[in-house]
Every structure is written in C-alpha cells, then in structure tokens.
N, C-alpha and C. Protein backbone atom coordinates (compact mmCIF):
# COMPACT_ATOMS: atom_id res chain seq x y z
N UNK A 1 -26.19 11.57 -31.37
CA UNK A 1 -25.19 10.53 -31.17
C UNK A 1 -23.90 11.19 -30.68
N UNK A 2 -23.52 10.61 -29.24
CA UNK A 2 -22.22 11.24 -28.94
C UNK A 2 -20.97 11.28 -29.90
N UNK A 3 -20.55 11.69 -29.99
CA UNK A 3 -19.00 11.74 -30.62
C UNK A 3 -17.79 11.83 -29.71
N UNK A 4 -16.62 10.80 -30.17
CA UNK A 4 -15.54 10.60 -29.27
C UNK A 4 -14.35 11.08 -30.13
N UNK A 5 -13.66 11.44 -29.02
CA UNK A 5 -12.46 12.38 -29.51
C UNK A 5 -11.26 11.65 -29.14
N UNK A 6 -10.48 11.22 -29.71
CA UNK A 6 -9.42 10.04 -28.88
C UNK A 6 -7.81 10.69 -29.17
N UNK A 7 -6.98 10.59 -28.34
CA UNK A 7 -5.73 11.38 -28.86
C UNK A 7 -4.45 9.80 -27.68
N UNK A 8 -3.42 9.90 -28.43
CA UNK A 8 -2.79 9.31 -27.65
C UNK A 8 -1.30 10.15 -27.43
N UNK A 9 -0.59 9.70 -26.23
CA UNK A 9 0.90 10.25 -25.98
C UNK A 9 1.21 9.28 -25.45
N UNK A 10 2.78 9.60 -25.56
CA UNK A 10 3.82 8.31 -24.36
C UNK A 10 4.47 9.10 -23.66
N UNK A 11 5.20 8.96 -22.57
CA UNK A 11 6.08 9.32 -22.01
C UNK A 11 6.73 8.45 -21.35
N UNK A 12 8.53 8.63 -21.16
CA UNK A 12 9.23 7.72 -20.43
C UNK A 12 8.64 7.32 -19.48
N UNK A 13 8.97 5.74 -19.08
CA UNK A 13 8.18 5.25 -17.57
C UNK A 13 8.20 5.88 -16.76
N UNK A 14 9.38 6.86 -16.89
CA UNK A 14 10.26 7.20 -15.44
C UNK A 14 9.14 8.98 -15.09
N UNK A 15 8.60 8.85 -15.74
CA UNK A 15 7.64 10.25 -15.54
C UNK A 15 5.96 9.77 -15.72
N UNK A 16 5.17 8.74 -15.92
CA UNK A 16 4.21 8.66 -16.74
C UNK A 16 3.63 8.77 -15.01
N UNK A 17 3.73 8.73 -13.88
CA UNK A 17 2.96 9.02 -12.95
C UNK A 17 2.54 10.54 -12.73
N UNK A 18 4.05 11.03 -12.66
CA UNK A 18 3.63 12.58 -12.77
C UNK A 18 2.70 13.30 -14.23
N UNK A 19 2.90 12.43 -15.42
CA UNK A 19 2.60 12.75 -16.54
C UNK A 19 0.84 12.55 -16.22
N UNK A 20 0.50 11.38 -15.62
CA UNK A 20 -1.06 11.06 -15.30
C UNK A 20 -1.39 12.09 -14.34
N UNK A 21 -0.78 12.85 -13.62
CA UNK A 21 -1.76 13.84 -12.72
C UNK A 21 -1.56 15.16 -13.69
N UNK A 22 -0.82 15.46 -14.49
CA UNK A 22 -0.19 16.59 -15.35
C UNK A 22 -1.61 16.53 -16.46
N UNK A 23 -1.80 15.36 -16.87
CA UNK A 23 -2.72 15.11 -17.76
C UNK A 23 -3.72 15.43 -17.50
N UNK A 24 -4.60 15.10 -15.98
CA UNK A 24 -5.79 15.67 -15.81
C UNK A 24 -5.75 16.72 -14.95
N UNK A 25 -4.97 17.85 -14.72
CA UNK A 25 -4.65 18.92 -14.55
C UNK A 25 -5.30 19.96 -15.95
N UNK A 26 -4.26 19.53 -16.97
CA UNK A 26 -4.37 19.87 -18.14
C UNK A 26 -5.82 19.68 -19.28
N UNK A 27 -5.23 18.32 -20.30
CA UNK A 27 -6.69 17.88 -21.01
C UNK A 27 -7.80 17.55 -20.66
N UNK A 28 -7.70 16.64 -19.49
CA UNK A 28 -9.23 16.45 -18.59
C UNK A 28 -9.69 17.48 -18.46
N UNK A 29 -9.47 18.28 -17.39
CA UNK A 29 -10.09 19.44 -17.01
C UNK A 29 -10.61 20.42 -18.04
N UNK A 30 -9.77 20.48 -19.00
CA UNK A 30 -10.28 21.77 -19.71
C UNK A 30 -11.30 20.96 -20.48
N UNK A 31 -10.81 19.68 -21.20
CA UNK A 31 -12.01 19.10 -21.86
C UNK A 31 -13.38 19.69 -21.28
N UNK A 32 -13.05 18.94 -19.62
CA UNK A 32 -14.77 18.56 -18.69
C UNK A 32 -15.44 20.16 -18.70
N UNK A 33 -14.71 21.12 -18.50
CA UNK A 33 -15.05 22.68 -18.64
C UNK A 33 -15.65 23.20 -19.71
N UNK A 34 -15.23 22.56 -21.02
CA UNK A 34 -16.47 22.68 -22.24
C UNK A 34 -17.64 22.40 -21.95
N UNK A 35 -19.01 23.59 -22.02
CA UNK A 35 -20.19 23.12 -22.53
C UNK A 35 -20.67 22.02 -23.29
N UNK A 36 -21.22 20.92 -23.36
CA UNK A 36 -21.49 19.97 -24.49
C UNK A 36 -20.19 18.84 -24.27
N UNK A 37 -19.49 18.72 -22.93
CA UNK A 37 -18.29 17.79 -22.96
C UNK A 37 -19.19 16.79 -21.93
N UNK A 38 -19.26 15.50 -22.52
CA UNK A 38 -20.31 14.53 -21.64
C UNK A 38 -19.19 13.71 -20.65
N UNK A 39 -17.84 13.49 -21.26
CA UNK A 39 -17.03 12.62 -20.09
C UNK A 39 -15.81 12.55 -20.71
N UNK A 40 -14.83 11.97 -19.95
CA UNK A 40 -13.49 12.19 -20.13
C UNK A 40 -12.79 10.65 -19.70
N UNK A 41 -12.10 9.97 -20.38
CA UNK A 41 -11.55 8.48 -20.01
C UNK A 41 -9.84 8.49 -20.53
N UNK A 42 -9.17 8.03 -19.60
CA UNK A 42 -8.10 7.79 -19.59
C UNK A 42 -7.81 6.29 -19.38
N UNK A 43 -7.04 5.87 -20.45
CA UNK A 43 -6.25 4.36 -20.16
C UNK A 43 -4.71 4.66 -20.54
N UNK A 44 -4.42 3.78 -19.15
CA UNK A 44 -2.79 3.85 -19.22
C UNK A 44 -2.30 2.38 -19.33
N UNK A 45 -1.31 2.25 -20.42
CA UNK A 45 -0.63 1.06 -20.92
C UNK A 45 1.07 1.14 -20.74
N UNK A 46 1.69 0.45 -19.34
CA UNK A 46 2.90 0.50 -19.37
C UNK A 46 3.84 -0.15 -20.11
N UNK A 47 4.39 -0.09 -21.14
CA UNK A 47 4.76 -1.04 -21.91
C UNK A 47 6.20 -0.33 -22.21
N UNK A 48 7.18 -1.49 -22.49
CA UNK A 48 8.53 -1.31 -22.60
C UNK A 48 8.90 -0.42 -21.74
N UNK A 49 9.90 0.66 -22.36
CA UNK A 49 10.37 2.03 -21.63
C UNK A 49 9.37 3.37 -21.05
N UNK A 50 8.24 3.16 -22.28
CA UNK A 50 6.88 4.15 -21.70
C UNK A 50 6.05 3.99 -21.28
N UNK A 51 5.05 4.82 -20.79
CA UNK A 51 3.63 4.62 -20.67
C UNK A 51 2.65 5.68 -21.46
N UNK A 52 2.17 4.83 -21.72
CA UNK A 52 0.99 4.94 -23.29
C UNK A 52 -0.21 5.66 -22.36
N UNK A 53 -0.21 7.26 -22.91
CA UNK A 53 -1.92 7.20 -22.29
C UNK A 53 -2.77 7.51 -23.77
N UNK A 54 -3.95 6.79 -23.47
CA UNK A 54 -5.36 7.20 -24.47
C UNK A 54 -6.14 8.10 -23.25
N UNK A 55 -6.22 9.10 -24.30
CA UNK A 55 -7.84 10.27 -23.58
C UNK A 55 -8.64 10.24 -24.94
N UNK A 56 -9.78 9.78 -24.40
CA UNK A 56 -10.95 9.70 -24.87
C UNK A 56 -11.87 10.84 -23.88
N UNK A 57 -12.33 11.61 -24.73
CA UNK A 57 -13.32 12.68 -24.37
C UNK A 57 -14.44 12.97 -25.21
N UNK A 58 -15.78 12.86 -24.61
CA UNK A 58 -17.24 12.56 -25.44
C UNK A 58 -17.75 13.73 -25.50
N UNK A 59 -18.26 14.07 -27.06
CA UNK A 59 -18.93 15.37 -27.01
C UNK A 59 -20.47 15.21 -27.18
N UNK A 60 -21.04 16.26 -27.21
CA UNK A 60 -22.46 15.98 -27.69
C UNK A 60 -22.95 16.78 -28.92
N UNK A 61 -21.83 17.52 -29.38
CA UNK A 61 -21.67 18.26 -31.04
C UNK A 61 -20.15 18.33 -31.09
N UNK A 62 -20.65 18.86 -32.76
CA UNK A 62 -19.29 19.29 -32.90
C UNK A 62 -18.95 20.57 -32.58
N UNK A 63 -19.94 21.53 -32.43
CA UNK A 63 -19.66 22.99 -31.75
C UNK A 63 -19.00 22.72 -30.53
N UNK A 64 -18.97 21.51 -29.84
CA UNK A 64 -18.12 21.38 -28.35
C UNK A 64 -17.28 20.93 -28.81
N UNK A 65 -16.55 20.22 -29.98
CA UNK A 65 -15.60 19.84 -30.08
C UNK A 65 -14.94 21.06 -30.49
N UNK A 66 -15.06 21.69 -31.40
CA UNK A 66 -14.77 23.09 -31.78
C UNK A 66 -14.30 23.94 -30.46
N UNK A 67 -15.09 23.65 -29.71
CA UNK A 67 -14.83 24.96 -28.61
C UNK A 67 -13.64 24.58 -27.60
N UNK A 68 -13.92 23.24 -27.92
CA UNK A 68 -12.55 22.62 -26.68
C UNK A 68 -10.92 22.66 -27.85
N UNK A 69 -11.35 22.64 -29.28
CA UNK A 69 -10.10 22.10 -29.47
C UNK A 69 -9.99 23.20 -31.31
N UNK A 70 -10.23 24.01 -31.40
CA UNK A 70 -10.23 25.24 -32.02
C UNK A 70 -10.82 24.67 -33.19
N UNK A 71 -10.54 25.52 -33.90
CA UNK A 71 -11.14 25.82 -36.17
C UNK A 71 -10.46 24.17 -36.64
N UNK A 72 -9.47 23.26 -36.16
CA UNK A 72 -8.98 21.97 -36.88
C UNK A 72 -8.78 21.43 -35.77
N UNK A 73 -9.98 20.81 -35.44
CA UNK A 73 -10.50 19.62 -34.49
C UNK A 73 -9.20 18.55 -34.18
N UNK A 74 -9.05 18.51 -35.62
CA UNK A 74 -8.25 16.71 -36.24
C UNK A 74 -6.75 16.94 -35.48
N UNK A 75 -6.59 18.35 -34.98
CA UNK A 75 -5.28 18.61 -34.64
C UNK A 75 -5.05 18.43 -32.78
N UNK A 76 -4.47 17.47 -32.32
CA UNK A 76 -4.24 17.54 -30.98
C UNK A 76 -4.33 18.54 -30.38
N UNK A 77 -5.08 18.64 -28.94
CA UNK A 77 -4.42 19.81 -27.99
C UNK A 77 -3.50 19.53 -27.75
N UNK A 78 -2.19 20.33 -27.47
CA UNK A 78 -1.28 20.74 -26.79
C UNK A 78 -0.82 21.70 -25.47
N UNK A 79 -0.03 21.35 -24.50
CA UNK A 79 0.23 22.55 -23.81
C UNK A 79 1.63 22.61 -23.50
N UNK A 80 1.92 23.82 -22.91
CA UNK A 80 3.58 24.26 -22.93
C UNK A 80 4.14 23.46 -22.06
N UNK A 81 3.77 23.17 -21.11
CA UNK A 81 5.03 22.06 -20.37
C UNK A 81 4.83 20.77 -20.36
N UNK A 82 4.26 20.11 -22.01
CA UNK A 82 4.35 18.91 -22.20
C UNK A 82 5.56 18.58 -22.62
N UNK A 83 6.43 18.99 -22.51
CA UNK A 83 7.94 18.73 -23.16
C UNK A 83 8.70 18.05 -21.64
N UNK A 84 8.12 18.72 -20.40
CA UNK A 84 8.64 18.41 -19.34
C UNK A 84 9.01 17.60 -19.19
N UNK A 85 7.88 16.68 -19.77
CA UNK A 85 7.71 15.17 -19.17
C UNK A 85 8.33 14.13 -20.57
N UNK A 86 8.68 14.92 -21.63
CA UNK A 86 9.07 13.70 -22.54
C UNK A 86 8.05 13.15 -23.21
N UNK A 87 7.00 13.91 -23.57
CA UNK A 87 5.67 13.67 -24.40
C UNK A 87 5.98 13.28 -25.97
N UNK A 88 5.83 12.49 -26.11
CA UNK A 88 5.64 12.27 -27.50
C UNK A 88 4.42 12.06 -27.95
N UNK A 89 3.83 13.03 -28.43
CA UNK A 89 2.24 13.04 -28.97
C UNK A 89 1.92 12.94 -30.26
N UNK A 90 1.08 12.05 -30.77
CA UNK A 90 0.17 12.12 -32.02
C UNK A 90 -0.51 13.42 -32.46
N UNK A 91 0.11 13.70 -33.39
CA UNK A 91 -0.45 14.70 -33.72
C UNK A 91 -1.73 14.92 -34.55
N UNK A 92 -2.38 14.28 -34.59
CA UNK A 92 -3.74 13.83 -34.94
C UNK A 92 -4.32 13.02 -34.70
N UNK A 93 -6.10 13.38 -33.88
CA UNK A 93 -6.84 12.21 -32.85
C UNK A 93 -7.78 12.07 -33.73
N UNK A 94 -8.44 10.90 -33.17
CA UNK A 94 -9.56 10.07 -33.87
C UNK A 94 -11.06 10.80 -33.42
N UNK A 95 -11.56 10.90 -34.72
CA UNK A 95 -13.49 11.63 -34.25
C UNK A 95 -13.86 10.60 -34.44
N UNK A 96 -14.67 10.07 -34.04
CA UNK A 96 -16.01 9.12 -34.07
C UNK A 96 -17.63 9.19 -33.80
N UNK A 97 -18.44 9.15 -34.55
CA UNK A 97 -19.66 9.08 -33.60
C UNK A 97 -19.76 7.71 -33.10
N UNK A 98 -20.50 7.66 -31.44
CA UNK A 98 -20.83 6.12 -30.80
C UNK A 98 -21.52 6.13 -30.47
N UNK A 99 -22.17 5.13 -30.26
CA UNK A 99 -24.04 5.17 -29.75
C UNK A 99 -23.30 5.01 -27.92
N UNK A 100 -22.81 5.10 -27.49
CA UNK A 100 -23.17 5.60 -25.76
C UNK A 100 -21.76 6.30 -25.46
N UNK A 101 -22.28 6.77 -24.20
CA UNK A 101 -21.08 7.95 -23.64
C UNK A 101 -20.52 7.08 -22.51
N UNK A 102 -20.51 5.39 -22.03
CA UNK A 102 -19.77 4.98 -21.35
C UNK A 102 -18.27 4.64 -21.43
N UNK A 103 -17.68 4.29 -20.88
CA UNK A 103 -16.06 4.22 -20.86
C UNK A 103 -15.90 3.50 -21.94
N UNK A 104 -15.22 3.93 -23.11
CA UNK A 104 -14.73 3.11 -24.33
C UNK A 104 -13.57 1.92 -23.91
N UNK A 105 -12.90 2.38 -22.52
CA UNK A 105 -11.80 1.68 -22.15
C UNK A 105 -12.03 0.09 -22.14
N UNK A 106 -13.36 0.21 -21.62
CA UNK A 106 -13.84 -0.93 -20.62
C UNK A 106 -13.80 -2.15 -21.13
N UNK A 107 -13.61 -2.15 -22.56
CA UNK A 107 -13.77 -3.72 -22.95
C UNK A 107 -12.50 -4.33 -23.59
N UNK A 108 -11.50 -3.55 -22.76
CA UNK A 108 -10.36 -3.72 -23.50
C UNK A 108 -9.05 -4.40 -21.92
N UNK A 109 -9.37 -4.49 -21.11
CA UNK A 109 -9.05 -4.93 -19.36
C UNK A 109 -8.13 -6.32 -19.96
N UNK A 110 -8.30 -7.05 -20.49
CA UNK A 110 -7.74 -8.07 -20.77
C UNK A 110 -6.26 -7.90 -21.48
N UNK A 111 -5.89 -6.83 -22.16
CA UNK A 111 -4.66 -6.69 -22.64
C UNK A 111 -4.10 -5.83 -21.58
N UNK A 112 -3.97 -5.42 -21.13
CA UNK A 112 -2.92 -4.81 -19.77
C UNK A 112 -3.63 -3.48 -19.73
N UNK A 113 -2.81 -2.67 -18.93
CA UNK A 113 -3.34 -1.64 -18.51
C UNK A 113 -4.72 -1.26 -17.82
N UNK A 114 -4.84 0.05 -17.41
CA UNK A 114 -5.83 0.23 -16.57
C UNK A 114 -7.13 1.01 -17.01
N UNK A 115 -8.31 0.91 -17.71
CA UNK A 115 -9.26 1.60 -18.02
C UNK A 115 -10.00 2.55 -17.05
N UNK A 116 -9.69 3.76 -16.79
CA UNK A 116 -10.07 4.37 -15.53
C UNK A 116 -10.89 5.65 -16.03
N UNK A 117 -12.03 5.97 -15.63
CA UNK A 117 -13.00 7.06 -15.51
C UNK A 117 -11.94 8.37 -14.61
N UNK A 118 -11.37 9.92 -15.82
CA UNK A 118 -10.83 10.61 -14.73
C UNK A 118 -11.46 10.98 -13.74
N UNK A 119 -10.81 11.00 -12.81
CA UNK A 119 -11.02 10.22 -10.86
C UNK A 119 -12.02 12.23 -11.10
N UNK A 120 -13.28 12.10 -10.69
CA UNK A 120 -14.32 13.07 -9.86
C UNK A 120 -14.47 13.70 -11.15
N UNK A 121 -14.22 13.14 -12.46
CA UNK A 121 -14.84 14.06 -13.62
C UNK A 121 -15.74 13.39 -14.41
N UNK A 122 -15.63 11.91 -14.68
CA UNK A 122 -16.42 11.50 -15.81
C UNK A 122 -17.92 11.32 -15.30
N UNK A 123 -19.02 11.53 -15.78
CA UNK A 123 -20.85 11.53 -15.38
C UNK A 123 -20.51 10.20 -14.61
C-alpha cells in the first residue's frame, strides 16, 4: 500500500510563482530521485496575501521515505534559500497509507486552486 507524505508552506503572493518553480527545482526533484518515490503532486491555493502550496509525494516503503527525508520522517524537508521567498513552513507533514498512487489533489477542483501533477515528473 502506497504511502503519502504531505507537507504544506505559504509564501507571499508576491513570490508564490517564483516559489512554484523553486519548489520543483528543490522538493519535487529530489523527492522523484528517491528509489521507491512513485509520484509527486502539487496544489496551489491563492488565498488572501499568500499562496498555499500542498506537496504530496507517494512512497512505496518507508525505507524511501527514510531515504528522501532522514532518521524523523515526521520532520519537513527543508532547504537554505527557502527564506528567499518568505516560506512559512509546517514543520511537520502528514504519513498516510492509500490504496492508489493517483493525484490526491484531484477531488478537491471545486474549492479553488489548481491540482497539478509536477509538470514531466509524476508516472
């Protein structure tokens, strides 16, 4: 049973475009570069002054979750020039097991924002 890894951040409106290519520069990629990493989903929610992203990234153990995100899973990745952009991150993401590895985003289109597969990474 896949397992989903969910983490959220905001950043001022006034950056969340550059923050969305920064993002899959960063967490996408290295996620999709783990062995045992089945897909990678981003939804962006513009709301008030920020924009809200969810990354959802599917493993197929927890040894891949381990390998993407060290010895305390429960603890966000981070990287050094998330400050750039005015990140305000959760510092603790959601594990789940789910019975499929399709876009968790997808059934959620009706409250705003955009449920998007990262563009040339997700299966």
């Amino acid at each position: 049973m896949p397992i989903s890894r969910t983490w959220h951040g905001a950043v001022p409106h006034e950056h969340g475009d550059a923050f969305a290519i920064y993002l899959e520069k960063t967490g996408i990629q290295e996620s999709r570069s783990i062995p045992g990493n089945a897909a990678a989903y981003v939804r962006r929610v513009d709301q008030g002054g920020y924009s809200h992203f969810f990354l959802c990234t599917l493993w197929h153990s927890w040894e891949a979750v381990r390998a993407f995100a060290g010895a305390t899973p429960e603890i966000a990745v981070t990287y050094p020039e998330d400050d750039n952009y005015g990140l305000i991150s959760d510092p603790i993401v959601i594990h789940q097991e789910v019975n499929s590895d399709q876009n968790p985003f997808a059934f959620f289109c009706h409250s705003g924002g955009s449920p998007t597969a990262a563009p040339g990474l997700a299966p």
